[in-house]
N, C-alpha and C. Protein backbone atom coordinates (compact mmCIF):
# COMPACT_ATOMS: atom_id res chain seq x y z
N UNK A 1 27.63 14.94 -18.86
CA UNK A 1 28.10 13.59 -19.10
C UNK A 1 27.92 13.29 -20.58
N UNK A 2 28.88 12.87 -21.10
CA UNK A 2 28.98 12.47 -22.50
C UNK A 2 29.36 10.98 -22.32
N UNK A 3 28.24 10.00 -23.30
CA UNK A 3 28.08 8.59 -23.57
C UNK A 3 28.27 8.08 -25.07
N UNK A 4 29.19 7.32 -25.54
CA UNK A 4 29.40 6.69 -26.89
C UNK A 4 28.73 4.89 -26.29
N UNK A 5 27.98 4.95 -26.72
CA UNK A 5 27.40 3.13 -26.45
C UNK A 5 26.61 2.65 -27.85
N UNK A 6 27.02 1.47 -27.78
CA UNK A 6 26.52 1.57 -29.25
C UNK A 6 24.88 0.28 -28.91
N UNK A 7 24.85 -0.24 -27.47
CA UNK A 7 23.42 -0.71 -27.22
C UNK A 7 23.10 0.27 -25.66
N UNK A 8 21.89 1.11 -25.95
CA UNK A 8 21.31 1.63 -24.95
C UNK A 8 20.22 0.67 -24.40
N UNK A 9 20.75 0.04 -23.18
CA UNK A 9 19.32 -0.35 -22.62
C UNK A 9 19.62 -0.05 -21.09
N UNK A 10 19.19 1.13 -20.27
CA UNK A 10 19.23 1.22 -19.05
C UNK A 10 18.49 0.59 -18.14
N UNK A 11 17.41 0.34 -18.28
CA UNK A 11 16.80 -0.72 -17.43
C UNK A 11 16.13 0.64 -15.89
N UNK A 12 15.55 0.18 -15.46
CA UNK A 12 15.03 0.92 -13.76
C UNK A 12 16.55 1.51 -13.25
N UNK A 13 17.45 1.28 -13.03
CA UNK A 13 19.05 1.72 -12.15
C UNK A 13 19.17 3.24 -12.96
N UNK A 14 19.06 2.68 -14.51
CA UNK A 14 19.72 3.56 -15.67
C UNK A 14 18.81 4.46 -15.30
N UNK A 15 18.03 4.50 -15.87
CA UNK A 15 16.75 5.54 -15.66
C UNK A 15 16.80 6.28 -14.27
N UNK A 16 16.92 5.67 -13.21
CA UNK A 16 17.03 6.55 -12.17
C UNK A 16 18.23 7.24 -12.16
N UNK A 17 19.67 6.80 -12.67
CA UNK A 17 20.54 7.68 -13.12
C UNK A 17 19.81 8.66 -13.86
N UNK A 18 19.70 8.71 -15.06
CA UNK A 18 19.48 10.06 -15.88
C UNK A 18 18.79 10.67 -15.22
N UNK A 19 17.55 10.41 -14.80
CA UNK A 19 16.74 10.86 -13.86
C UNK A 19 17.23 12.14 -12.56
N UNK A 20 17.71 11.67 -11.77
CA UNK A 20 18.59 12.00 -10.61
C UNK A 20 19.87 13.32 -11.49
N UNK A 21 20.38 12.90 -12.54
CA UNK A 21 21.36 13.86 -12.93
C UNK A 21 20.92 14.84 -13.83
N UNK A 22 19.47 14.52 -14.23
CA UNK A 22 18.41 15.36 -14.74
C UNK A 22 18.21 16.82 -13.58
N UNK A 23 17.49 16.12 -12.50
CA UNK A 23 17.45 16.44 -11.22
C UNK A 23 18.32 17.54 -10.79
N UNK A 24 19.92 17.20 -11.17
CA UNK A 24 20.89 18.36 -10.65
C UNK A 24 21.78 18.89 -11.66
N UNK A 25 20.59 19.04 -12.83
CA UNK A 25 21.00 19.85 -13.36
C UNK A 25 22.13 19.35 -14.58
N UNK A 26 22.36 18.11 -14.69
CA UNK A 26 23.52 17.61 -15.64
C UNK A 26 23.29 17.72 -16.60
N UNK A 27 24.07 18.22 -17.65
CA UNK A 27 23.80 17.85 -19.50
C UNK A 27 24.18 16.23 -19.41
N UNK A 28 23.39 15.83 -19.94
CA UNK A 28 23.43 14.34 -20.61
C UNK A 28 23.09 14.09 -22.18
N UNK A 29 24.14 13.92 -22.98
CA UNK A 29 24.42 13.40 -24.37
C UNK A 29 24.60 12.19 -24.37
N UNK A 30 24.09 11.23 -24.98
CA UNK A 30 24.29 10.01 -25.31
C UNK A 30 23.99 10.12 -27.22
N UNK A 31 24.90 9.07 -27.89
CA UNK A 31 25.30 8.90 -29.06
C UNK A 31 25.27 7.25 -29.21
N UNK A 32 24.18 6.62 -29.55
CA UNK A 32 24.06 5.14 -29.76
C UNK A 32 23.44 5.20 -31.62
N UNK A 33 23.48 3.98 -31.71
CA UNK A 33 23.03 2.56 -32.86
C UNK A 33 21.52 3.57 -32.87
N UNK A 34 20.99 4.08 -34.03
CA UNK A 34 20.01 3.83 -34.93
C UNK A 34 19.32 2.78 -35.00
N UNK A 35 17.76 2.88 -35.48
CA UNK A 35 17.49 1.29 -35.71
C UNK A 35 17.91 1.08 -37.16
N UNK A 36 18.61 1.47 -37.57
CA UNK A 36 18.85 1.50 -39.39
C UNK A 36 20.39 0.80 -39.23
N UNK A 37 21.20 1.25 -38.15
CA UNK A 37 22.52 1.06 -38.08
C UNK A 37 22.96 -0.10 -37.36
N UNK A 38 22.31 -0.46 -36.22
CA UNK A 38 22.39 -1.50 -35.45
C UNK A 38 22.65 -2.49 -36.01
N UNK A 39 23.10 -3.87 -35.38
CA UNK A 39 23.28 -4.57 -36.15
C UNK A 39 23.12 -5.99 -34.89
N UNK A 40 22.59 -5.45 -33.72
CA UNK A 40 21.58 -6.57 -32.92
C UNK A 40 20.59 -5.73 -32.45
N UNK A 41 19.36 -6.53 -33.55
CA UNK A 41 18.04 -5.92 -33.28
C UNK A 41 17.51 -6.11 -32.26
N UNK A 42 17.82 -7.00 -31.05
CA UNK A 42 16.94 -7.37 -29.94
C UNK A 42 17.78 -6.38 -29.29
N UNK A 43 18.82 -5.92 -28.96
CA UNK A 43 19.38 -4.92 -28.08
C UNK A 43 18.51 -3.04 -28.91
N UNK A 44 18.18 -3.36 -29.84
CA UNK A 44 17.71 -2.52 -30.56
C UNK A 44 16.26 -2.19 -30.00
N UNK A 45 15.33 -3.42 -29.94
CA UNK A 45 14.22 -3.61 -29.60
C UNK A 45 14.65 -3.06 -28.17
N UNK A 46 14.74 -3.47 -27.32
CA UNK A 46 15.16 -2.78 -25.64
C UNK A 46 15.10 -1.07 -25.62
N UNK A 47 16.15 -0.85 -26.42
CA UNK A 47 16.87 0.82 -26.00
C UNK A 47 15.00 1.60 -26.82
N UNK A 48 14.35 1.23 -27.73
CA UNK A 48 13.41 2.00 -28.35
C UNK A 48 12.46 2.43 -27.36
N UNK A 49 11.82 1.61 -26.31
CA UNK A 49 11.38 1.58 -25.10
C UNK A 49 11.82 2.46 -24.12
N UNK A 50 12.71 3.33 -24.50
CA UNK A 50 13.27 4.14 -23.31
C UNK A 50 13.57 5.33 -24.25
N UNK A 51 13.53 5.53 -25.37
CA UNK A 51 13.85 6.64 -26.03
C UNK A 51 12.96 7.84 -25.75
N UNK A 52 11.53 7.85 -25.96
CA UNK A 52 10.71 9.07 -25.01
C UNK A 52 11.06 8.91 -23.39
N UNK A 53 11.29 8.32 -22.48
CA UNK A 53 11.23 8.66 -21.12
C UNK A 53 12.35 9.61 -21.21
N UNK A 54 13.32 9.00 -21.95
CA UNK A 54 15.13 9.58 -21.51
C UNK A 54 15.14 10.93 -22.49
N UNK A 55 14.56 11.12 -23.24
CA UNK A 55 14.06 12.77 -24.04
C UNK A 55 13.21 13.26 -22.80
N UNK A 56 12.51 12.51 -22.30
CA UNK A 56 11.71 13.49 -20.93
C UNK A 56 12.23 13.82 -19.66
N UNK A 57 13.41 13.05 -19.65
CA UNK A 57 13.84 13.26 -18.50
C UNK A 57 15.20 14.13 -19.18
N UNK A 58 14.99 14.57 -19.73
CA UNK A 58 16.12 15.80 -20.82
C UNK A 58 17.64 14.97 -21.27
N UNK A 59 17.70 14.09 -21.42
CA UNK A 59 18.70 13.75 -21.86
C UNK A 59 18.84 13.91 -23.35
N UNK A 60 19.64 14.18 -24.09
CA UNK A 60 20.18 14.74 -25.23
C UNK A 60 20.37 13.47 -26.38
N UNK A 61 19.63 12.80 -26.79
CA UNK A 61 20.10 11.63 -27.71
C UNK A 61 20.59 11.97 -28.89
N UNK A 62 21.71 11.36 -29.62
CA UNK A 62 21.66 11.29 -30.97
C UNK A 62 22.32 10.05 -31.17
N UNK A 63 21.93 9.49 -32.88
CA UNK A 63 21.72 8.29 -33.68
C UNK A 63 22.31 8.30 -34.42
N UNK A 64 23.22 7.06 -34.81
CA UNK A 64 24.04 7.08 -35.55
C UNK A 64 23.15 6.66 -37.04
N UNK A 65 23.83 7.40 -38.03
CA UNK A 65 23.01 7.11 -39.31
C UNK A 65 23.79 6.00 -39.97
N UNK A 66 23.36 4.72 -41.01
CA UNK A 66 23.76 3.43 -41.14
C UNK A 66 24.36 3.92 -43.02
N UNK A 67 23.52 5.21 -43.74
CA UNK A 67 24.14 5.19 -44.86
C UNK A 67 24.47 6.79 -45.02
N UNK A 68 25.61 7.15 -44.67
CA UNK A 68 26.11 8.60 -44.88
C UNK A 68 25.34 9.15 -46.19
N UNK A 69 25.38 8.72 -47.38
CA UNK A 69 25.13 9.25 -48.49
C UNK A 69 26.23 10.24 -49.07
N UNK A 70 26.34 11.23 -48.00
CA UNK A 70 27.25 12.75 -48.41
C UNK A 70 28.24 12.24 -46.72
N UNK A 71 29.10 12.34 -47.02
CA UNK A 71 30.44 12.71 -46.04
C UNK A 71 30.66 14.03 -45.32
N UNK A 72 30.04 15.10 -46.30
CA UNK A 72 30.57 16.34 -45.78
C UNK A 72 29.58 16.62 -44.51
N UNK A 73 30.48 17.01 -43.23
CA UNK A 73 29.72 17.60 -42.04
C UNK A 73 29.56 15.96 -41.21
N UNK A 74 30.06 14.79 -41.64
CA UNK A 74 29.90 14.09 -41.02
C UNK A 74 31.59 13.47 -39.75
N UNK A 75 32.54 13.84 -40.44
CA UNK A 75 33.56 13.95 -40.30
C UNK A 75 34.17 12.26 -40.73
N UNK A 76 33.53 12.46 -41.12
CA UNK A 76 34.14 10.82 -42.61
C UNK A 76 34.17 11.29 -44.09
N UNK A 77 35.63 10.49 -44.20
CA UNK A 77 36.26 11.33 -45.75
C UNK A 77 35.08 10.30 -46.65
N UNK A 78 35.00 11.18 -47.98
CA UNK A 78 34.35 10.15 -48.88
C UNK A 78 34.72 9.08 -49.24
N UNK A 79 36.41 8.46 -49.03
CA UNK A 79 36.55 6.78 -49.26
C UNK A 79 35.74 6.02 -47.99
N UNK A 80 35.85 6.44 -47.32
CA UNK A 80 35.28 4.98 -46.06
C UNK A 80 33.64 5.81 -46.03
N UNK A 81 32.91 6.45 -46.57
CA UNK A 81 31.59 6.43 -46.63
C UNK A 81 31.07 5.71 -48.09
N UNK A 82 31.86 5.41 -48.76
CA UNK A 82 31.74 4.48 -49.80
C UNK A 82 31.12 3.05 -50.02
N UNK A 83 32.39 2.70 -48.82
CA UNK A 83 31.64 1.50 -48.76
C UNK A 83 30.55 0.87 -47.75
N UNK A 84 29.52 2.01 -47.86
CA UNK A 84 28.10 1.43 -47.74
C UNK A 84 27.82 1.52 -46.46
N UNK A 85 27.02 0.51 -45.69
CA UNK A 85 26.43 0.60 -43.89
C UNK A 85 27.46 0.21 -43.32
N UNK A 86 27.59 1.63 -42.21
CA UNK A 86 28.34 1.64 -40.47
C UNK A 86 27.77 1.27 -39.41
N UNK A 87 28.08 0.60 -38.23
CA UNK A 87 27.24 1.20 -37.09
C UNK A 87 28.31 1.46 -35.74
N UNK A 88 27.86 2.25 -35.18
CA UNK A 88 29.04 2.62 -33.98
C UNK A 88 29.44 1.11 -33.11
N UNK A 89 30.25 1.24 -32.28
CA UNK A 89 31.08 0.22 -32.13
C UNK A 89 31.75 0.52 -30.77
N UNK A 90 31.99 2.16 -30.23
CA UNK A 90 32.84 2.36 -29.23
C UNK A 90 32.21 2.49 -28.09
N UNK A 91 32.62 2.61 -26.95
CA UNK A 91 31.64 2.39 -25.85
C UNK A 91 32.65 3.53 -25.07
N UNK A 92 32.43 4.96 -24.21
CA UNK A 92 32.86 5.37 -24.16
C UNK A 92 32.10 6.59 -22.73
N UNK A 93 32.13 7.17 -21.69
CA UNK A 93 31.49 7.60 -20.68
C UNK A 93 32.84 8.92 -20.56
N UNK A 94 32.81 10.21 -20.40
CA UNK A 94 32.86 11.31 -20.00
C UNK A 94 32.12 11.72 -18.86
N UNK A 95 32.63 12.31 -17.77
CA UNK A 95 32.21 12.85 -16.47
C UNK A 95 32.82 14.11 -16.07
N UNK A 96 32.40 15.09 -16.35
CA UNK A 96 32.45 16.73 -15.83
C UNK A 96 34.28 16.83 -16.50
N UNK A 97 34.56 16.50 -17.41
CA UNK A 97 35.92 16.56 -18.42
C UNK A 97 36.65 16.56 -17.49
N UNK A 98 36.77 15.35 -16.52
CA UNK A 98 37.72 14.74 -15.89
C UNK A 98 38.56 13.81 -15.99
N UNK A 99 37.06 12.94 -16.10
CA UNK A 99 37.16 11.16 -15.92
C UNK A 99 36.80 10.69 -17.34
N UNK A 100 37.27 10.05 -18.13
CA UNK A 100 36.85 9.46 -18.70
C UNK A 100 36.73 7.70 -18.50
N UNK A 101 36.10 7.09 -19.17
CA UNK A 101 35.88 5.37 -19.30
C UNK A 101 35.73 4.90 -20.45
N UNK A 102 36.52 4.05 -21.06
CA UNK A 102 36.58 3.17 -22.30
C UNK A 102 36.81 1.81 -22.27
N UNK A 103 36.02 0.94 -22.44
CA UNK A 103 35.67 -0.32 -22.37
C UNK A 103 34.67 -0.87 -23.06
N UNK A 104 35.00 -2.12 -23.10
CA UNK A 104 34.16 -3.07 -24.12
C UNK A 104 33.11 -3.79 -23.64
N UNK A 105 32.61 -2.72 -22.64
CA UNK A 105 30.98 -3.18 -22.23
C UNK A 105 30.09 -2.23 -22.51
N UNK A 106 28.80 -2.58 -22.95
CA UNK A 106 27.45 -2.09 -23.15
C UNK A 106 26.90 -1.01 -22.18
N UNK A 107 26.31 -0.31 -22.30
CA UNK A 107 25.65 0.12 -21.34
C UNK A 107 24.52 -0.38 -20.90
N UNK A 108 24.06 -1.71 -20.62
CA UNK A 108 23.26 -2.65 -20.32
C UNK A 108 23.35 -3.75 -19.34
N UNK A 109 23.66 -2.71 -18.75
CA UNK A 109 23.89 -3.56 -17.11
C UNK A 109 25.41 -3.88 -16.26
N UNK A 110 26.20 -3.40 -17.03
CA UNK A 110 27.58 -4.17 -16.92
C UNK A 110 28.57 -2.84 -16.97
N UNK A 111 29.78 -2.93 -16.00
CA UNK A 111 30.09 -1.84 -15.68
C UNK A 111 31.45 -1.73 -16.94
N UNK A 112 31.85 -0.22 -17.18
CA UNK A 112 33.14 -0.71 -17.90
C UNK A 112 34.32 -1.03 -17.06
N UNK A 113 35.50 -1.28 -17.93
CA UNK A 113 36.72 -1.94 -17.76
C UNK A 113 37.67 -1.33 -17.50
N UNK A 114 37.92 0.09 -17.97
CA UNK A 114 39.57 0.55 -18.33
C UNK A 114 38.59 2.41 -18.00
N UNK A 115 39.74 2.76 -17.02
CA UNK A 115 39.63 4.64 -16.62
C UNK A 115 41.04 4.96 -16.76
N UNK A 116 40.60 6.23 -17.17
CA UNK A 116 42.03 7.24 -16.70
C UNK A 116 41.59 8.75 -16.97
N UNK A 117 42.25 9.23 -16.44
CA UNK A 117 41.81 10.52 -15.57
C UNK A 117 42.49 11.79 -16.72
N UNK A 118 41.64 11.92 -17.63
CA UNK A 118 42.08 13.17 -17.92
C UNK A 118 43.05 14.71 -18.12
N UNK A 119 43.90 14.88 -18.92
CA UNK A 119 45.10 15.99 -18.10
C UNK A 119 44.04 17.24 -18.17
C-alpha cells in the first residue's frame, strides 16, 4: 500500500490497520509533511506520536523536506526549488496496483472522495 497524506494522524482504527497489514505481510509506504514542512502544527503535533509505533509495526515512512537546497535527485527542476519552503498537499492511497484513491481528505479520520480502478 502506497499513501501520499500530507497530515498523518491514525488514531487506535489507523494503527490497527497498519498493524493487521503488518500482520499479512503488506509493504506499507506512507509519504507525509515533515515537521519543517508542515504548515498545521497541531496536525503535526498528532502524527509525531505515532511515528515510532508505525516504524514498529514496519511501516515504511518518508518526509517531505520544506527546503530542497539542491533539486538534483529530488525530481524538482531548479526554478520551482527556488522559491524557497514546500509542503506536500496531495492526499493519495494505492492498494496492491489496482485501486487507487484521490481525494481531499486527510488521513485523520475521514474517508476519501473520488476511486478509480487502475488499467
Amino acid at each position: 500500500m502506497l499513501m501520499v497524506t500530507p497530515f498523518l494522524i491514525p488514531g487506535n482504527e489507523g494503527m490497527q490497520l497498519f498493524n493487521d497489514l503488518s500482520n499479512r505481510n503488506v509493504r506499507v509506504r506512507i509519504l507525509t509533511n515533515s515537521l519543517e514542512s508542515s504548515t498545521v502544527l497541531i496536525a503535526q503535533s498528532g502524527y509525531m506520536h505515532y511515528r515510532v509505533p508505525l516504524l514498529k509495526d514496519g511501516v515504511e515512512l518518508y518526509e517531505i523536506r520544506s527546503l530542497l537546497g539542491k533539486a538534483r535527485g529530488s525530481g524538482e527542476t531548479v526554478a520551482i526549488s527556488r522559491y524557497g519552503n514546500y509542503s506536500l498537499h496531495a492526499k493519495m492511497f494505492v492498494f496492491d496496483r489496482q485501486r487507487v484513491f484521490i481525494g481531499s481528505m486527510n488521513f485523520d479520520h475521514d474517508p476519501c472522495i473520488l476511486t478509480r480502478k487502475l488499467a
